[in-house]
PDB file of N, CA and C in Angstrom:
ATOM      1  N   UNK A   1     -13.937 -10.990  19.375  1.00  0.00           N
ATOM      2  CA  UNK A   1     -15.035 -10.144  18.981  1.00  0.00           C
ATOM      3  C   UNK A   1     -15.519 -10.593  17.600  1.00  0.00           C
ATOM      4  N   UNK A   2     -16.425 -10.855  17.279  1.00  0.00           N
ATOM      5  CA  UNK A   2     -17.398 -11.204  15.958  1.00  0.00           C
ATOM      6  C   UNK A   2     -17.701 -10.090  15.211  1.00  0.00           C
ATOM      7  N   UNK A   3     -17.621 -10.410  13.606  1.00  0.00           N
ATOM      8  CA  UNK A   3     -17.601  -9.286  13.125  1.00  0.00           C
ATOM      9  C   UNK A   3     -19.380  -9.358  12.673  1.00  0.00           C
ATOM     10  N   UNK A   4     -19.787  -8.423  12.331  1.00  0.00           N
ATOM     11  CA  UNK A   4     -21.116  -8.212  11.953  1.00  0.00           C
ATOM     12  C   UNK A   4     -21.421  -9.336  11.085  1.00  0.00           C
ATOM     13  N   UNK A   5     -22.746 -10.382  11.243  1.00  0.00           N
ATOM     14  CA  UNK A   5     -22.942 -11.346  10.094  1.00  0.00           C
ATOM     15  C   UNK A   5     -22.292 -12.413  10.953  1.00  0.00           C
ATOM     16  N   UNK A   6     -21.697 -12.623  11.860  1.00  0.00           N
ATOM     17  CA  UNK A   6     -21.108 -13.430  12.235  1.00  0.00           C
ATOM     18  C   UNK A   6     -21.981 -14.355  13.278  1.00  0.00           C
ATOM     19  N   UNK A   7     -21.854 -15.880  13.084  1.00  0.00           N
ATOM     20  CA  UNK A   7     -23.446 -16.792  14.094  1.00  0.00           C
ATOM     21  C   UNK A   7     -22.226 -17.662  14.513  1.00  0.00           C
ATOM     22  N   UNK A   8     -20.529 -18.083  14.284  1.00  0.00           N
ATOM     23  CA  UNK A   8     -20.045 -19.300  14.983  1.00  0.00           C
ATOM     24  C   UNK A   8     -19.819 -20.547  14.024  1.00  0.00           C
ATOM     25  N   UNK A   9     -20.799 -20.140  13.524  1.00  0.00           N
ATOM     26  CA  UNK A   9     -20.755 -21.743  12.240  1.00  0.00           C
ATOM     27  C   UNK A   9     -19.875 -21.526  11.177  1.00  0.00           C
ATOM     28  N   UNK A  10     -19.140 -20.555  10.418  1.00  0.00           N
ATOM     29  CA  UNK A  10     -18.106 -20.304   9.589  1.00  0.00           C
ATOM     30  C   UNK A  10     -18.450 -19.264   8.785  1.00  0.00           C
ATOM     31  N   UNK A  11     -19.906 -19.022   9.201  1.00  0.00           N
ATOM     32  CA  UNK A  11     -20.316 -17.795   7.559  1.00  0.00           C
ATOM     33  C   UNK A  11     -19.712 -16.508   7.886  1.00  0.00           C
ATOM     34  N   UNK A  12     -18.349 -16.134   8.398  1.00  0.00           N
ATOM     35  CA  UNK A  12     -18.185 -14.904   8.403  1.00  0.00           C
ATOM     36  C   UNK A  12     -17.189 -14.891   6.877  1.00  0.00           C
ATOM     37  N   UNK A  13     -16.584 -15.759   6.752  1.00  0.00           N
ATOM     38  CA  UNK A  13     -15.923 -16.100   5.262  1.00  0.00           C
ATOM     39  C   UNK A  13     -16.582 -16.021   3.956  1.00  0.00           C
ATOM     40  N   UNK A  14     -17.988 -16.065   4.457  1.00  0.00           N
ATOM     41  CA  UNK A  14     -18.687 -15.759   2.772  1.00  0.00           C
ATOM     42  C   UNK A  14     -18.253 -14.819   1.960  1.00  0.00           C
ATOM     43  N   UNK A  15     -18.572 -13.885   2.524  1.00  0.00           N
ATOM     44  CA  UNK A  15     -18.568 -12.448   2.098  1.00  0.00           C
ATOM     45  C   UNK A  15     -17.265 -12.424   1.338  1.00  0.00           C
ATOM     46  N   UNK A  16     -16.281 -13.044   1.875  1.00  0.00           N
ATOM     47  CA  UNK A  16     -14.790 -13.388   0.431  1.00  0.00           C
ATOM     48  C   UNK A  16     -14.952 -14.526  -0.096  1.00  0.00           C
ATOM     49  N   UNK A  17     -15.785 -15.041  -0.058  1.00  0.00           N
ATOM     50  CA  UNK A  17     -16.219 -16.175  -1.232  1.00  0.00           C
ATOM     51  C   UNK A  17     -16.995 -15.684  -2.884  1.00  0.00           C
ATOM     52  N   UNK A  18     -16.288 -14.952  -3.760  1.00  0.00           N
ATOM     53  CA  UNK A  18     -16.684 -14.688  -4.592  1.00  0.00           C
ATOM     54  C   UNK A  18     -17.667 -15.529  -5.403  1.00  0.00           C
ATOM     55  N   UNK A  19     -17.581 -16.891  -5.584  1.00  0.00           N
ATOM     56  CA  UNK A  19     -17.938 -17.719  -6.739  1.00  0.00           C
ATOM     57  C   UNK A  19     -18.196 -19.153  -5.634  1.00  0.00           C
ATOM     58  N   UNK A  20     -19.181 -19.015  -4.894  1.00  0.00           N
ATOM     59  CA  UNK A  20     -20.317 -19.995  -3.787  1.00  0.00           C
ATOM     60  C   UNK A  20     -19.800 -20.992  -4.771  1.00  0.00           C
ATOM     61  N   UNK A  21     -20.516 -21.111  -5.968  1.00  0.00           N
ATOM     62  CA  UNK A  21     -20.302 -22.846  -6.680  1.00  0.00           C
ATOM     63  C   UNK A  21     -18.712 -23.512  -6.650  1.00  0.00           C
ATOM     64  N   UNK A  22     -18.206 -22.742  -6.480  1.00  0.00           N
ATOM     65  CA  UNK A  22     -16.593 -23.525  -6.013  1.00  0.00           C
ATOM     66  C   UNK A  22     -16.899 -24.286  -5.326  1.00  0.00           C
ATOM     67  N   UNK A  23     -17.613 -24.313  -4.512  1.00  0.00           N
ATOM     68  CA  UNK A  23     -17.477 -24.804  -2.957  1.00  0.00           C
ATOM     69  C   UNK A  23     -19.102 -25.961  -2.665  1.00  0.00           C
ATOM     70  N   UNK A  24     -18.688 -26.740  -1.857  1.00  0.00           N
ATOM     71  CA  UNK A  24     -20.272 -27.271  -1.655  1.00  0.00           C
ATOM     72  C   UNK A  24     -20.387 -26.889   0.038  1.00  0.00           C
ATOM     73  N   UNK A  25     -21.339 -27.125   0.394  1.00  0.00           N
ATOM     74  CA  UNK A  25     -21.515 -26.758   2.046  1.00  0.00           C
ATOM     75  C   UNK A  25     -20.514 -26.988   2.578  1.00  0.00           C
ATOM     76  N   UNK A  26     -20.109 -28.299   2.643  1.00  0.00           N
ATOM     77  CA  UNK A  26     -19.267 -28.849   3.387  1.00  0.00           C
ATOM     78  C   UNK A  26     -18.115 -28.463   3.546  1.00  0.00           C
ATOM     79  N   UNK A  27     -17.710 -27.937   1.931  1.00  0.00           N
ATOM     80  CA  UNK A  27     -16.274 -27.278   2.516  1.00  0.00           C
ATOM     81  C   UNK A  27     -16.393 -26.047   2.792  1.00  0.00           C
ATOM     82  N   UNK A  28     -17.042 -24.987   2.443  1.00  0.00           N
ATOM     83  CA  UNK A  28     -18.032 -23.733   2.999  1.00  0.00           C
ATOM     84  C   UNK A  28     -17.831 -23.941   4.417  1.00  0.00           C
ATOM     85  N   UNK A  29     -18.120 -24.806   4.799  1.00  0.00           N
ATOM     86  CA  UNK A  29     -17.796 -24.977   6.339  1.00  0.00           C
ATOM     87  C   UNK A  29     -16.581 -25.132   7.406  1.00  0.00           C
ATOM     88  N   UNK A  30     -16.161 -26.015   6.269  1.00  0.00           N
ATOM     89  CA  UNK A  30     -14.598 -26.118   6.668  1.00  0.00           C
ATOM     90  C   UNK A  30     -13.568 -24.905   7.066  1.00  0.00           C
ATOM     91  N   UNK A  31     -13.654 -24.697   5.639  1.00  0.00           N
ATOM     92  CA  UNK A  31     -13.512 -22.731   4.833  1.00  0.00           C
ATOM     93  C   UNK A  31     -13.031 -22.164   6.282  1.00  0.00           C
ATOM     94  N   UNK A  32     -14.538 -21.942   6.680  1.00  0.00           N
ATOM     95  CA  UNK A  32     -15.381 -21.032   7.745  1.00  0.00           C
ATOM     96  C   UNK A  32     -14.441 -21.735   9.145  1.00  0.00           C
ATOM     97  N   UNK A  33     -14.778 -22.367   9.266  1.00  0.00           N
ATOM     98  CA  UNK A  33     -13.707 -23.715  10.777  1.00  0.00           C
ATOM     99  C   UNK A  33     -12.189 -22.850  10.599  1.00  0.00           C
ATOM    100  N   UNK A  34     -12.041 -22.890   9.613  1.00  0.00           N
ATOM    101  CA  UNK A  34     -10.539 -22.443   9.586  1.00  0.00           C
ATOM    102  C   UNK A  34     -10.372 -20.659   9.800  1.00  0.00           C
ATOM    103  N   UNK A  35     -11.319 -20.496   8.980  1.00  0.00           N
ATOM    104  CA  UNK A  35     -11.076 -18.689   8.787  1.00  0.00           C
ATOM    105  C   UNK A  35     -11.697 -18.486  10.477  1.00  0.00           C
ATOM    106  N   UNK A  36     -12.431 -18.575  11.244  1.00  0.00           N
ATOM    107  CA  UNK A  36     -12.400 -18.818  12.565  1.00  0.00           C
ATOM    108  C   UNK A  36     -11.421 -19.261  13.467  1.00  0.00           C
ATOM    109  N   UNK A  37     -10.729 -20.090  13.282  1.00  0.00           N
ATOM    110  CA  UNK A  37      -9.828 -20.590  14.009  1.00  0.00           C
ATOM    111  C   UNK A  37      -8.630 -19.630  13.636  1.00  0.00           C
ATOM    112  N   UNK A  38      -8.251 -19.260  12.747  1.00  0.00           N
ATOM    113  CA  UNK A  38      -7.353 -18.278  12.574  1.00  0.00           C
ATOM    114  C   UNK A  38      -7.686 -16.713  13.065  1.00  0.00           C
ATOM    115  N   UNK A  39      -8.755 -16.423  13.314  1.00  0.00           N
ATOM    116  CA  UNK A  39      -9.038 -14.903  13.652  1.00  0.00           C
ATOM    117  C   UNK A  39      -8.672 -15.151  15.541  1.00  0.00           C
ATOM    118  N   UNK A  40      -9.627 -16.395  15.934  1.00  0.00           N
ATOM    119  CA  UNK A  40      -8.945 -16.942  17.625  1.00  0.00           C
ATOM    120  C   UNK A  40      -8.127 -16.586  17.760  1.00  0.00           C
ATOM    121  N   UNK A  41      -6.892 -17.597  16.928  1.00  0.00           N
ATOM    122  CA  UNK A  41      -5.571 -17.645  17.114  1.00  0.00           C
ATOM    123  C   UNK A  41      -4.798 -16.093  17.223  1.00  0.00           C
ATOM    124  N   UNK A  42      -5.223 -14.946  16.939  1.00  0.00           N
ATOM    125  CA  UNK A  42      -5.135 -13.676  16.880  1.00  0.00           C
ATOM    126  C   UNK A  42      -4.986 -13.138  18.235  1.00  0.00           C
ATOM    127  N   UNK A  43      -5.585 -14.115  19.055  1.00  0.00           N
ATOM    128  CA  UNK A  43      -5.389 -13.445  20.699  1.00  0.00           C
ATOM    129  C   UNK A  43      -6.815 -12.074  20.995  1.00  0.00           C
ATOM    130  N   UNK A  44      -7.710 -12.443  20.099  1.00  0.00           N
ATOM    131  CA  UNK A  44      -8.693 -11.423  19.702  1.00  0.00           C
ATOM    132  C   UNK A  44      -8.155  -9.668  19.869  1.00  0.00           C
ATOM    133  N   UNK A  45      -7.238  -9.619  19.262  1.00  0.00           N
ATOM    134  CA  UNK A  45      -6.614  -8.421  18.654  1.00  0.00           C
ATOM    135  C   UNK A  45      -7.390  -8.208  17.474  1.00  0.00           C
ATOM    136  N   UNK A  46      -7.528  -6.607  17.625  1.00  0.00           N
ATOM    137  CA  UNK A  46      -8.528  -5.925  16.914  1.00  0.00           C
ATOM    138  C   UNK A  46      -7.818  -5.435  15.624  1.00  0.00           C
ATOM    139  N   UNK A  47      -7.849  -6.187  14.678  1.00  0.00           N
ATOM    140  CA  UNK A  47      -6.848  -6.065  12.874  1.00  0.00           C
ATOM    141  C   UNK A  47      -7.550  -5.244  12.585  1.00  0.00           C
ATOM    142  N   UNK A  48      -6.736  -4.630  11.275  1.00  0.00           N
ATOM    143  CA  UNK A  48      -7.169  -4.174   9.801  1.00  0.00           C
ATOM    144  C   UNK A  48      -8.634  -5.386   9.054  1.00  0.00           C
ATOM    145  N   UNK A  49      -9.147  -4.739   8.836  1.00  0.00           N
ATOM    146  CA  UNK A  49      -9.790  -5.482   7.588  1.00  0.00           C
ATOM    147  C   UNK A  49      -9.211  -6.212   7.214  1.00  0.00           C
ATOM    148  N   UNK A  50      -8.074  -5.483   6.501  1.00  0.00           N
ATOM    149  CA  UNK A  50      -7.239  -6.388   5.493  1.00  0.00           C
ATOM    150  C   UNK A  50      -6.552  -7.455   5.544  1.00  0.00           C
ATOM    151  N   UNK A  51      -6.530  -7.364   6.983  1.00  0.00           N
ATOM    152  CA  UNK A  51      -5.512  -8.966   7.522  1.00  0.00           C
ATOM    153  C   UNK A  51      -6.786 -10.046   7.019  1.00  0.00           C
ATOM    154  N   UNK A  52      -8.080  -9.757   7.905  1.00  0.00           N
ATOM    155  CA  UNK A  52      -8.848 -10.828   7.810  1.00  0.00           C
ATOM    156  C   UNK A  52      -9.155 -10.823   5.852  1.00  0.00           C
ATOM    157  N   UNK A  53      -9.070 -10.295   5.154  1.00  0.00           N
ATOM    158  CA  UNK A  53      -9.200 -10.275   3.399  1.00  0.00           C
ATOM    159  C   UNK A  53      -8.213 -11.255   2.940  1.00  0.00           C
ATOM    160  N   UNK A  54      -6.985 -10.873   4.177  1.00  0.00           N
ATOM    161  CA  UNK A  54      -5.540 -11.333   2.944  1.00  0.00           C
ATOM    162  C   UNK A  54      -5.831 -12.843   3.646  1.00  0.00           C
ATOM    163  N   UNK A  55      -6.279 -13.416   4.835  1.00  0.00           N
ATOM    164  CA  UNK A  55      -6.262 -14.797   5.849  1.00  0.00           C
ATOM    165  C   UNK A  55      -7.433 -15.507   4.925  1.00  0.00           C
ATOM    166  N   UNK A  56      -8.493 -15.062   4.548  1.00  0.00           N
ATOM    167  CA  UNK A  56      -9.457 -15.301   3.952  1.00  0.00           C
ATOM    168  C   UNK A  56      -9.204 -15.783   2.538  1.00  0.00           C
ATOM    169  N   UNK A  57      -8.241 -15.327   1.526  1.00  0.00           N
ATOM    170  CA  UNK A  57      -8.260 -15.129   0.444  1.00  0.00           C
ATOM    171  C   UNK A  57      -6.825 -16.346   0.336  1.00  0.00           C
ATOM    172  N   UNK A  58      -6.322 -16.680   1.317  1.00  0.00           N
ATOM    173  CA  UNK A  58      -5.360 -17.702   1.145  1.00  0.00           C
ATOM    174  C   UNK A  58      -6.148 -19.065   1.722  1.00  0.00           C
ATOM    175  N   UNK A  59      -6.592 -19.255   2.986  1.00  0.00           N
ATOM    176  CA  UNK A  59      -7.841 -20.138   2.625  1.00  0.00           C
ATOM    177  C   UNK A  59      -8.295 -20.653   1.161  1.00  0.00           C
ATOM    178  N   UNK A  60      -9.142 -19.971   1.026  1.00  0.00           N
ATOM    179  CA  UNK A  60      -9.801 -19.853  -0.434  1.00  0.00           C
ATOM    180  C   UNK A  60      -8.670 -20.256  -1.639  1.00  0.00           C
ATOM    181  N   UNK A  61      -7.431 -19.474  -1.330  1.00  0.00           N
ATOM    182  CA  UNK A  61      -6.723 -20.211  -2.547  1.00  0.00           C
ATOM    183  C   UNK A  61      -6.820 -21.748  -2.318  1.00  0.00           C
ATOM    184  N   UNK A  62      -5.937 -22.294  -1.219  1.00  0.00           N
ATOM    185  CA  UNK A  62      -5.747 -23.415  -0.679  1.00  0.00           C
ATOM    186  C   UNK A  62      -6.238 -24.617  -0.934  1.00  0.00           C
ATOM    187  N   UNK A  63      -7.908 -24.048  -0.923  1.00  0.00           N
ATOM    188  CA  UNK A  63      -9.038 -24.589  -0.798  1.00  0.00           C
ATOM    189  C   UNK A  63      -9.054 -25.163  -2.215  1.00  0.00           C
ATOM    190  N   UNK A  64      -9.248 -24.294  -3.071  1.00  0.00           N
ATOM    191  CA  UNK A  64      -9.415 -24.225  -4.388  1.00  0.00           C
ATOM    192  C   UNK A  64      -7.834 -25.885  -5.342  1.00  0.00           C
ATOM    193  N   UNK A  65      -7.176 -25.169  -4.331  1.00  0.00           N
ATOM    194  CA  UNK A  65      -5.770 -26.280  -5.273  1.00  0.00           C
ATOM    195  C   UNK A  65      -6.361 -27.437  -4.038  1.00  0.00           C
ATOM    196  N   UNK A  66      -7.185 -27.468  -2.960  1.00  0.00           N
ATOM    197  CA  UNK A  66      -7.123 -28.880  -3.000  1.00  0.00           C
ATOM    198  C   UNK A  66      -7.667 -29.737  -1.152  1.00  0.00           C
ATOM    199  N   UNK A  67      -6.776 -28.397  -0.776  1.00  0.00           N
ATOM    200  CA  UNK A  67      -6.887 -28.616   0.705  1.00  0.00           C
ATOM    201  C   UNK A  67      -7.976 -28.408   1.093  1.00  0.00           C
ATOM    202  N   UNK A  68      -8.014 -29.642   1.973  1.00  0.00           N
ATOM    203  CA  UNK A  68      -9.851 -29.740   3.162  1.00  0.00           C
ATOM    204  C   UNK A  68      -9.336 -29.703   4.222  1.00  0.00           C
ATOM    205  N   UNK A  69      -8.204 -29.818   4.795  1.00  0.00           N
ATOM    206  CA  UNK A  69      -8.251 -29.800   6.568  1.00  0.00           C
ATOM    207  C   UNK A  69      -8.024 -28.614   6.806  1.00  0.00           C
ATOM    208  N   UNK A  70      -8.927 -28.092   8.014  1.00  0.00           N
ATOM    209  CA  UNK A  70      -9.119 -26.643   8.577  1.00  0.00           C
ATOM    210  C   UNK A  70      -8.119 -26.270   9.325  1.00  0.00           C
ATOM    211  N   UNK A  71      -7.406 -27.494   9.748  1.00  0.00           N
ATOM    212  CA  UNK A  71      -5.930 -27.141  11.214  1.00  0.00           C
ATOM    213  C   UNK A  71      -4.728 -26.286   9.671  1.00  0.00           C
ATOM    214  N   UNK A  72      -4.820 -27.142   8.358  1.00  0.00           N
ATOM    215  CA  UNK A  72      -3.830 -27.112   7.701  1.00  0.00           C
ATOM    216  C   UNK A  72      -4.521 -25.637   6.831  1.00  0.00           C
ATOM    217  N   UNK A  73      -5.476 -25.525   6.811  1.00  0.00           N
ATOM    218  CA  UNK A  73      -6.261 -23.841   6.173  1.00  0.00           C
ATOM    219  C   UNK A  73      -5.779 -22.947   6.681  1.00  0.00           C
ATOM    220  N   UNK A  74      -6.335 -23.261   8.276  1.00  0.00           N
ATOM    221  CA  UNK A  74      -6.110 -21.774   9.477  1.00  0.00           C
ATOM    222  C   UNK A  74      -4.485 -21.590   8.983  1.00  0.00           C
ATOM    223  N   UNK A  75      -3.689 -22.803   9.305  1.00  0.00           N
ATOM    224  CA  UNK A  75      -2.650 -22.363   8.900  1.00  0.00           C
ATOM    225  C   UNK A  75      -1.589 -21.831   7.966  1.00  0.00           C
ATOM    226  N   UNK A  76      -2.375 -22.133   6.816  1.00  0.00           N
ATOM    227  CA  UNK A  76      -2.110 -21.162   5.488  1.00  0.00           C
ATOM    228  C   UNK A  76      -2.749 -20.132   5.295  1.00  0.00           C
ATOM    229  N   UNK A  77      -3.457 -19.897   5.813  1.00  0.00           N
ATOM    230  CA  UNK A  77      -4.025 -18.358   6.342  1.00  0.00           C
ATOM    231  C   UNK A  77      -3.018 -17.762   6.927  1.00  0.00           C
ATOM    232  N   UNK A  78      -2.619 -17.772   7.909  1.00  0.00           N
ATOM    233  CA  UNK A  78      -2.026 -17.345   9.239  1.00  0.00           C
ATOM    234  C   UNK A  78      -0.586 -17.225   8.328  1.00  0.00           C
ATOM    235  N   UNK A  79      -0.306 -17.651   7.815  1.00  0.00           N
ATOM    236  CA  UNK A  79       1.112 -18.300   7.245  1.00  0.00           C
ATOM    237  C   UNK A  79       0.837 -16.750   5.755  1.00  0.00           C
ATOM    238  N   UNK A  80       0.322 -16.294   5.840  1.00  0.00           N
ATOM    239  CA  UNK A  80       0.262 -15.182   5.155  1.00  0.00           C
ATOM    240  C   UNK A  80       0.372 -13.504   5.999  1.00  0.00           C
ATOM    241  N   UNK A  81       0.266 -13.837   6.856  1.00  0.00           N
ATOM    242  CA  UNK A  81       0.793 -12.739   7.710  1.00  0.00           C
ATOM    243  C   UNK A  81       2.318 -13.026   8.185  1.00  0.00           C
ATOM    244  N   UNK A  82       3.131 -13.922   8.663  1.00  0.00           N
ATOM    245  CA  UNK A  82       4.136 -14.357   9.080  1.00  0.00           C
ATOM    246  C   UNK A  82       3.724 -14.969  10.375  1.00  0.00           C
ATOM    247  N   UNK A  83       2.671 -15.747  10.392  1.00  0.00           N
ATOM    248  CA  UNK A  83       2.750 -16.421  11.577  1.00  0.00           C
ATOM    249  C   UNK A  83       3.157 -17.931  11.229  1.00  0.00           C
ATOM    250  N   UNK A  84       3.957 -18.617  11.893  1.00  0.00           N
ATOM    251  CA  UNK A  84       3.688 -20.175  11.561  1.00  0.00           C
ATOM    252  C   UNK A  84       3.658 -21.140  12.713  1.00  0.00           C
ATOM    253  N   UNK A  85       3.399 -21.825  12.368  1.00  0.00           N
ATOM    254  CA  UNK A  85       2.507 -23.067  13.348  1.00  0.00           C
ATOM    255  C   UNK A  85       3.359 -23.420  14.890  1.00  0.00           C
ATOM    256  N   UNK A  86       4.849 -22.791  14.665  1.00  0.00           N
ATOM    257  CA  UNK A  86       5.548 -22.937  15.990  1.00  0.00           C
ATOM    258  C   UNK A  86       4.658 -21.659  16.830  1.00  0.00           C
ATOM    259  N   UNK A  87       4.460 -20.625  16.150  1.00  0.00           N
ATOM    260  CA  UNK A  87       3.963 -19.484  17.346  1.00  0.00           C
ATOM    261  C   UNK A  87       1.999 -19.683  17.098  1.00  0.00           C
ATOM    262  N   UNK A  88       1.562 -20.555  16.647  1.00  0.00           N
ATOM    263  CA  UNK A  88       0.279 -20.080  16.579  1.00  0.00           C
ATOM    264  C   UNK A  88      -0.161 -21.367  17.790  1.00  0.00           C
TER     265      UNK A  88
END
């Protein structure tokens, strides 16, 4: 299920993107690839807000110290709830 604002291409992650100039499109996109691929991986179970804030906001750290691959994002996302890559 898509949350409001949501088109497929990654912009549902904006909205926890405090500070856009961090980022250039490209990884904006990435970002987005990942914070998507991690809400999937959910089995489209209907969360808290807050899961998708806290999945979002580790992304974004990630992002920030360095990481561009979206397989290795989703999964430091995910890896903030207690999921890890054997069950996802």
């Amino acid at each position: 299920m898509r949350s409001e604002g949501e088109t497929g291409d990654g912009v549902v992650i904006l909205p926890f993107i405090r500070a856009r100039a961090d980022f250039d499109d490209e990884m904006t996109r990435r970002m987005g690839e990942a914070f998507d691929a991690a809400r999937t991986s959910l089995d489209g179970q209907e969360e808290p807000e807050l899961f998708y804030e806290i999945i979002a906001a580790r992304i974004i750290e990630a992002a920030k110290k360095g990481e561009r691959d979206p397989t290795r994002l989703r999964d430091i996302g995910l890896a903030a709830l207690g999921h890890n890559k054997g069950t996802i």
